[in-house]
PDB file of N, CA and C in Angstrom:
ATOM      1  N   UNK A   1     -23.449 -11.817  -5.031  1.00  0.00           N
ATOM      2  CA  UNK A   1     -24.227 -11.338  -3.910  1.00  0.00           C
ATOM      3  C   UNK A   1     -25.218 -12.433  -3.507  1.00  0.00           C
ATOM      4  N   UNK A   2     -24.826 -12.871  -2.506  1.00  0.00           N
ATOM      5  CA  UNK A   2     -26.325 -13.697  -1.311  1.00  0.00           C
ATOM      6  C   UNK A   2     -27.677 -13.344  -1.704  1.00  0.00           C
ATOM      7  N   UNK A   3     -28.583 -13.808  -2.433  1.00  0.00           N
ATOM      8  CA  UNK A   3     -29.934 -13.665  -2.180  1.00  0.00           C
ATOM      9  C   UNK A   3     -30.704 -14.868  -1.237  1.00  0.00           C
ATOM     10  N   UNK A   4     -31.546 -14.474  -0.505  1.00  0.00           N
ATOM     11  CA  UNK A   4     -32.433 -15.119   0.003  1.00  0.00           C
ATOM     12  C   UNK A   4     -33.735 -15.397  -0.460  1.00  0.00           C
ATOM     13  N   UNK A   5     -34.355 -16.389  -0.430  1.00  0.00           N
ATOM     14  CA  UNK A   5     -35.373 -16.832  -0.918  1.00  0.00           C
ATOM     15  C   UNK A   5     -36.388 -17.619  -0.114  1.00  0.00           C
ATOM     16  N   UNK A   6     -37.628 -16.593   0.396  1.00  0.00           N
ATOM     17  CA  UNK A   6     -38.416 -17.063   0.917  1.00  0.00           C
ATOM     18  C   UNK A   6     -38.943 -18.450   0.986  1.00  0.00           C
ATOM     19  N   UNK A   7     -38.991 -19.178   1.824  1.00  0.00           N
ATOM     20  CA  UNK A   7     -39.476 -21.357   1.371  1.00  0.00           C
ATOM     21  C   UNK A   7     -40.299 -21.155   3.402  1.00  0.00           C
ATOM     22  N   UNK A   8     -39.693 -20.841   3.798  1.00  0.00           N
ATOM     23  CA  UNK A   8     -40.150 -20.981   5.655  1.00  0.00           C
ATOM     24  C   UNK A   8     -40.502 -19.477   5.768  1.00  0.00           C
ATOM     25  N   UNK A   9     -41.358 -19.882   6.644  1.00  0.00           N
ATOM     26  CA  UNK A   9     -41.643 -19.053   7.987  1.00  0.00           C
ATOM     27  C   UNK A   9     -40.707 -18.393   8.744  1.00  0.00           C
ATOM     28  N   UNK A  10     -40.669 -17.267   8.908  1.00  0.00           N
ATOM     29  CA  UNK A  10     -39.754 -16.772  10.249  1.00  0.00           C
ATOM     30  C   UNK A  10     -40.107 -17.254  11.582  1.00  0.00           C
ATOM     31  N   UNK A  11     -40.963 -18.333  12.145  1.00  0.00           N
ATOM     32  CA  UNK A  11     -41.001 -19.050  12.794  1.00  0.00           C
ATOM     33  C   UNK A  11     -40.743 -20.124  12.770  1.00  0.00           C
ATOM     34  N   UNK A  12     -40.196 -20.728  11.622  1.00  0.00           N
ATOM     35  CA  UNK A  12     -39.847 -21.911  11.293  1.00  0.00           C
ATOM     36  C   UNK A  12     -38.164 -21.888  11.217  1.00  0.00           C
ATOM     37  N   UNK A  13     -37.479 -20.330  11.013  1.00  0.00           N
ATOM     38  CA  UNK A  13     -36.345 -20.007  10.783  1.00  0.00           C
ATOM     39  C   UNK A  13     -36.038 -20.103  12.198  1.00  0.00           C
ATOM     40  N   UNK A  14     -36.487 -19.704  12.718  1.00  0.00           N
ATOM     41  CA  UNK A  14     -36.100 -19.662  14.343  1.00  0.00           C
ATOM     42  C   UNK A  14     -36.088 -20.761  15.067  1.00  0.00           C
ATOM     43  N   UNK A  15     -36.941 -21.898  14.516  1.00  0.00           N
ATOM     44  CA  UNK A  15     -36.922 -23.673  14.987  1.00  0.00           C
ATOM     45  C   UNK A  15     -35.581 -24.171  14.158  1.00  0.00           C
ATOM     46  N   UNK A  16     -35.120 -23.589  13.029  1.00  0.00           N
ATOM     47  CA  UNK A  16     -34.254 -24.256  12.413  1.00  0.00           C
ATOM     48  C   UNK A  16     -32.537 -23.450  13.532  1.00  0.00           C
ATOM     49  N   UNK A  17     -32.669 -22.452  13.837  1.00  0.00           N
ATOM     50  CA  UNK A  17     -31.948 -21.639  14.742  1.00  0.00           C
ATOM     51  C   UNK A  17     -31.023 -22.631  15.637  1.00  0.00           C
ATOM     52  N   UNK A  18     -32.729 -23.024  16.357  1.00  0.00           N
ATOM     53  CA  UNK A  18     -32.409 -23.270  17.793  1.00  0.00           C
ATOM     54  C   UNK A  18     -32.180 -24.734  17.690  1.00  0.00           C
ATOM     55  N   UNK A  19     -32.760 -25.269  16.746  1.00  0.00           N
ATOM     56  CA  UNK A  19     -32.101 -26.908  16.413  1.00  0.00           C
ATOM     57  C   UNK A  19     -30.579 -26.722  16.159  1.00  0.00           C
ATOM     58  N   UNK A  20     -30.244 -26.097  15.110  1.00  0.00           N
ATOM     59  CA  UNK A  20     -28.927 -26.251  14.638  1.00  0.00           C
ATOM     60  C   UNK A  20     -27.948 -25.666  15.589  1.00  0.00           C
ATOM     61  N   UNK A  21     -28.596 -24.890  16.167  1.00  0.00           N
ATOM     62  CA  UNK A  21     -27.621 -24.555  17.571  1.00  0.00           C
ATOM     63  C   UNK A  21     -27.239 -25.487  19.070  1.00  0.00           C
ATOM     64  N   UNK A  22     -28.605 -25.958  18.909  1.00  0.00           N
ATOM     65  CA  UNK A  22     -28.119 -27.541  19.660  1.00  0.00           C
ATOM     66  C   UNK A  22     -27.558 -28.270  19.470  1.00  0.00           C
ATOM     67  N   UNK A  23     -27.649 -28.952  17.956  1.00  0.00           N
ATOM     68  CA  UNK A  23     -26.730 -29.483  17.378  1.00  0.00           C
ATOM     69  C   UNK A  23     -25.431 -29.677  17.207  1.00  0.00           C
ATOM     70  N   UNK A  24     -24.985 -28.053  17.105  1.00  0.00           N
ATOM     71  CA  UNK A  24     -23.822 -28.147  16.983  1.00  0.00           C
ATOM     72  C   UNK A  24     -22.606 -27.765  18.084  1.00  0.00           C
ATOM     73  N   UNK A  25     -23.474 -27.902  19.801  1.00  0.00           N
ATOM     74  CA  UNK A  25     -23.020 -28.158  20.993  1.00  0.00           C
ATOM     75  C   UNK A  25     -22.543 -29.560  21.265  1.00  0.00           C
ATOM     76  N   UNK A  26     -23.249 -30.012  20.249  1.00  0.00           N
ATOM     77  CA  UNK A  26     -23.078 -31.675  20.745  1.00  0.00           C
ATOM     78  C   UNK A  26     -21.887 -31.932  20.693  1.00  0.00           C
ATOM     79  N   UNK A  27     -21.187 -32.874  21.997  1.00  0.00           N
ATOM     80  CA  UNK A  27     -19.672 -33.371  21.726  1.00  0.00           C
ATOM     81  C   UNK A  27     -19.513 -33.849  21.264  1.00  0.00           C
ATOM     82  N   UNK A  28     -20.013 -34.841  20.662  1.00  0.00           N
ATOM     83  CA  UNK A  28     -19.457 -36.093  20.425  1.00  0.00           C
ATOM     84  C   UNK A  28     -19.348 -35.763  18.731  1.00  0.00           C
ATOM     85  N   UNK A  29     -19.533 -34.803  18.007  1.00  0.00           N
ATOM     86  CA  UNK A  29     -19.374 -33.803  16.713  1.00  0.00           C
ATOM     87  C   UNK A  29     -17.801 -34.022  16.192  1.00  0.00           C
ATOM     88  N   UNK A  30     -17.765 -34.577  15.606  1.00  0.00           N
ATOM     89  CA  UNK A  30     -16.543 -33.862  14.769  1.00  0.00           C
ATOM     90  C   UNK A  30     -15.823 -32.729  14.555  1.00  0.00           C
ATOM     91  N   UNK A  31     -15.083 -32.270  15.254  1.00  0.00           N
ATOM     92  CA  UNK A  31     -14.380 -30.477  14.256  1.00  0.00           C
ATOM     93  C   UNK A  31     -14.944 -30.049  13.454  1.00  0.00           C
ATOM     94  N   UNK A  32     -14.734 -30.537  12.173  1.00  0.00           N
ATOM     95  CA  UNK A  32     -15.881 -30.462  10.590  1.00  0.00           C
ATOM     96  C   UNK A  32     -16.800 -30.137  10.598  1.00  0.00           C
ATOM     97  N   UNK A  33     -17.639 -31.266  11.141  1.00  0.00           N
ATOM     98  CA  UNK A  33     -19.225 -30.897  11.400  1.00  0.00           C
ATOM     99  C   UNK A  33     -19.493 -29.902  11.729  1.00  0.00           C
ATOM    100  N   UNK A  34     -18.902 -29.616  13.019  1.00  0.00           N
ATOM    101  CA  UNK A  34     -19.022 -28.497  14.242  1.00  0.00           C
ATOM    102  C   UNK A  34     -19.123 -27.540  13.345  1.00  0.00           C
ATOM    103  N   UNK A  35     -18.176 -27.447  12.799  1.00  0.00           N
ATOM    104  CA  UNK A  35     -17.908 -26.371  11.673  1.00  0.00           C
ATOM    105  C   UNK A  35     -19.085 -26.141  10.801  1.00  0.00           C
ATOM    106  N   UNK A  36     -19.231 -26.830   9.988  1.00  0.00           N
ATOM    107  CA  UNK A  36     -20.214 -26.700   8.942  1.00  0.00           C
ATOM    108  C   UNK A  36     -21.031 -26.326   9.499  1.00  0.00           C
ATOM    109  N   UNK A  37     -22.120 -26.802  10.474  1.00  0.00           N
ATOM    110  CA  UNK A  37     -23.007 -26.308  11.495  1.00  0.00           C
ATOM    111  C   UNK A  37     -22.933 -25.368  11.637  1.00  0.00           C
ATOM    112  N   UNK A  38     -22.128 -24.515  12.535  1.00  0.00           N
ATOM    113  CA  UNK A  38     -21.998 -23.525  12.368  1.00  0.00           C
ATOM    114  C   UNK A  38     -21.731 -21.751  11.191  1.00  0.00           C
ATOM    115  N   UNK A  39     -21.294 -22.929  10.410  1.00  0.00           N
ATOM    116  CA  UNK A  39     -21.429 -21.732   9.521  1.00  0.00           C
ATOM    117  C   UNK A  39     -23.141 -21.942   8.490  1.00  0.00           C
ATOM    118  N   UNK A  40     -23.539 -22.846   8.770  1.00  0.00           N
ATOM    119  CA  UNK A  40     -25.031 -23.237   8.030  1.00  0.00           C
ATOM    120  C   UNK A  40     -25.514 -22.054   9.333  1.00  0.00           C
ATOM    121  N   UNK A  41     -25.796 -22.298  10.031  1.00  0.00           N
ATOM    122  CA  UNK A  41     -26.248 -21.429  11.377  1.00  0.00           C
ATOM    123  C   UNK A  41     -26.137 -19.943  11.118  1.00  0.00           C
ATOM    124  N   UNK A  42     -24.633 -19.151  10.948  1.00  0.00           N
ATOM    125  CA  UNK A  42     -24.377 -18.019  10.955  1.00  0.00           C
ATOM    126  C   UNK A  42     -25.530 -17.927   9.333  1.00  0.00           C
ATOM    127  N   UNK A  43     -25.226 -18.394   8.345  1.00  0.00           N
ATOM    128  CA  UNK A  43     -26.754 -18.388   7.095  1.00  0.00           C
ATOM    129  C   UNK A  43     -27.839 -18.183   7.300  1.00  0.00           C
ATOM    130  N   UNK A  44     -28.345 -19.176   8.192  1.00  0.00           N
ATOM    131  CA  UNK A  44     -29.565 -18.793   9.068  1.00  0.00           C
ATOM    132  C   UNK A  44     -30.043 -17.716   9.259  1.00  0.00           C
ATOM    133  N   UNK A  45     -29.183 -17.538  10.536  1.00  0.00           N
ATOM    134  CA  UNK A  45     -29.286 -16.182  10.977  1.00  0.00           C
ATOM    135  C   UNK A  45     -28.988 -14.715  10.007  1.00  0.00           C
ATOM    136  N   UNK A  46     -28.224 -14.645   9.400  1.00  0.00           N
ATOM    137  CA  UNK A  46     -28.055 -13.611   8.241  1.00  0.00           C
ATOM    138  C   UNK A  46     -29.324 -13.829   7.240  1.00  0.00           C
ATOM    139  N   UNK A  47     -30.099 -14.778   6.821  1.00  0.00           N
ATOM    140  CA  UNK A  47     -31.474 -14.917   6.211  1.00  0.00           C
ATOM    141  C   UNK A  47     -32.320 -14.286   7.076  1.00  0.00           C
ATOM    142  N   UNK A  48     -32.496 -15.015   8.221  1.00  0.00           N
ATOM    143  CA  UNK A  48     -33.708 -13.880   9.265  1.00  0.00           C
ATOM    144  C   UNK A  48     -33.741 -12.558   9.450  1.00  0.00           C
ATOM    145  N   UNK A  49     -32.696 -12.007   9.503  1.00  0.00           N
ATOM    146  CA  UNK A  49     -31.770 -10.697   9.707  1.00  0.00           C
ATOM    147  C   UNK A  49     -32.480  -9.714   8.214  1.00  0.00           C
ATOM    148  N   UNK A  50     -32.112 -10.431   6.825  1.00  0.00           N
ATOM    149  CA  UNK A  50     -32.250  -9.856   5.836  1.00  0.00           C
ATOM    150  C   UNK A  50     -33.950  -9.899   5.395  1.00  0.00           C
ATOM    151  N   UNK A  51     -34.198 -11.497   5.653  1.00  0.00           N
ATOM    152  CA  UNK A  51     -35.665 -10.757   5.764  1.00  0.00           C
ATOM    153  C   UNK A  51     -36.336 -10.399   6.246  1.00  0.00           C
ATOM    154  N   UNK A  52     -35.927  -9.756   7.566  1.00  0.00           N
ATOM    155  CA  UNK A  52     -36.848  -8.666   8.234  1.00  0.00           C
ATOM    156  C   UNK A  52     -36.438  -7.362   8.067  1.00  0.00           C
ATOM    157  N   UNK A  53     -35.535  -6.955   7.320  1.00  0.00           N
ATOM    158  CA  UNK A  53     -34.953  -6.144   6.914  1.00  0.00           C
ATOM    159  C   UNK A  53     -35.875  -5.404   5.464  1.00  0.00           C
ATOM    160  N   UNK A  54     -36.224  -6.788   4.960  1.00  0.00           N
ATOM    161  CA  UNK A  54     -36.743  -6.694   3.539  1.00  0.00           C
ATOM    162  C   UNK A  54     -38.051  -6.209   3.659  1.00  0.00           C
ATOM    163  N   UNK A  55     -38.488  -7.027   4.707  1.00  0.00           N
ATOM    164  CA  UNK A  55     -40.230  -7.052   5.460  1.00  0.00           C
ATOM    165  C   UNK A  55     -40.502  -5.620   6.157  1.00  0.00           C
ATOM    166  N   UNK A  56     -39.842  -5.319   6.498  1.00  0.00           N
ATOM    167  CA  UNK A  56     -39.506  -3.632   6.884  1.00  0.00           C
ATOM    168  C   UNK A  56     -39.479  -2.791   6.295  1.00  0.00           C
ATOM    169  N   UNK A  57     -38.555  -2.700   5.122  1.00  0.00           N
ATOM    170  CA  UNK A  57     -38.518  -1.689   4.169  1.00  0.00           C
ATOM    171  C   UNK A  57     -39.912  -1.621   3.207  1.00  0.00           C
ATOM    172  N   UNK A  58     -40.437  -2.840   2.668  1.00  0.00           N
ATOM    173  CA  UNK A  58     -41.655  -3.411   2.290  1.00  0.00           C
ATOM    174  C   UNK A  58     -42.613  -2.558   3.197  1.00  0.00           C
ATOM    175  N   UNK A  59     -42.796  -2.829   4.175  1.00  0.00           N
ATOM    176  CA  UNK A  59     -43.518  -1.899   5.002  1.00  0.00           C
ATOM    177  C   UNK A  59     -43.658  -0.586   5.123  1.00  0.00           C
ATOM    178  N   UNK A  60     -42.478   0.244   4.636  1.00  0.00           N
ATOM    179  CA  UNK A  60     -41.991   1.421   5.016  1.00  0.00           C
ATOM    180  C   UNK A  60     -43.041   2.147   3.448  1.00  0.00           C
ATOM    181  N   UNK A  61     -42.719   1.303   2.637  1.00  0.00           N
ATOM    182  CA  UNK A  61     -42.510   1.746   0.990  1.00  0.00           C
ATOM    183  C   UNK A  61     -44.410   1.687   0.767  1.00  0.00           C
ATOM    184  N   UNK A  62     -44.937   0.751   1.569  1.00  0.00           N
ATOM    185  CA  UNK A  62     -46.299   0.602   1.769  1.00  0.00           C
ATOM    186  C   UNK A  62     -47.129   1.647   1.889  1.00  0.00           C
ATOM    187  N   UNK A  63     -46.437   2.206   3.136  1.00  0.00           N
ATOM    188  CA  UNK A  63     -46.919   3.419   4.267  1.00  0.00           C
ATOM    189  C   UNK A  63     -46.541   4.491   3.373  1.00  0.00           C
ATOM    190  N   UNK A  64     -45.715   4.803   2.681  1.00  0.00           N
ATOM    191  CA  UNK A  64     -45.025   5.855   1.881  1.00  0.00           C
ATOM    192  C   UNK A  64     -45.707   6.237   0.484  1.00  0.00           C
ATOM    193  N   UNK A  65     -46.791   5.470   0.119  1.00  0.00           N
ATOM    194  CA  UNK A  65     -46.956   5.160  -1.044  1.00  0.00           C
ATOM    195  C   UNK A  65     -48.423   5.325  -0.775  1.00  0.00           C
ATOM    196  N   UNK A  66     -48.765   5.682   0.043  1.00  0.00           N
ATOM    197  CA  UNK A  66     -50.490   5.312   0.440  1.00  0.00           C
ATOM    198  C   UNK A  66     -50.959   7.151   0.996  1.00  0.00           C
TER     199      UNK A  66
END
């Protein structure tokens, strides 16, 4: 199972987003690359996803508990 591990910002996740998504428009890219990029990217995004997911429930369990 995938764990994620907090190191950035969810504003910093979202600079890493939109870089690697530029990136991996670029033509002049390799297939491969393209590739890898992209699946580093879809990671990304499934990290942001899960920890706001986490940051949420965290929240929920806060409010629930008080």
């Amino acid at each position: 199972m995938a764990r994620s591990v907090r190191l950035y910002s969810p504003a910093q996740f979202e600079e890493v987003k939109t870089l690697v998504g530029l990136l991996a428009k670029q033509s002049d890219l390799q297939t491969a690359d393209r590739d890898r990029l992209n699946v580093f990217l879809q990671d990304v995004r499934l990290t942001v996803r899960e920890d706001r997911r986490r940051a949420a429930g965290a929240a929920r369990l806060r409010m629930a508990s008080s």
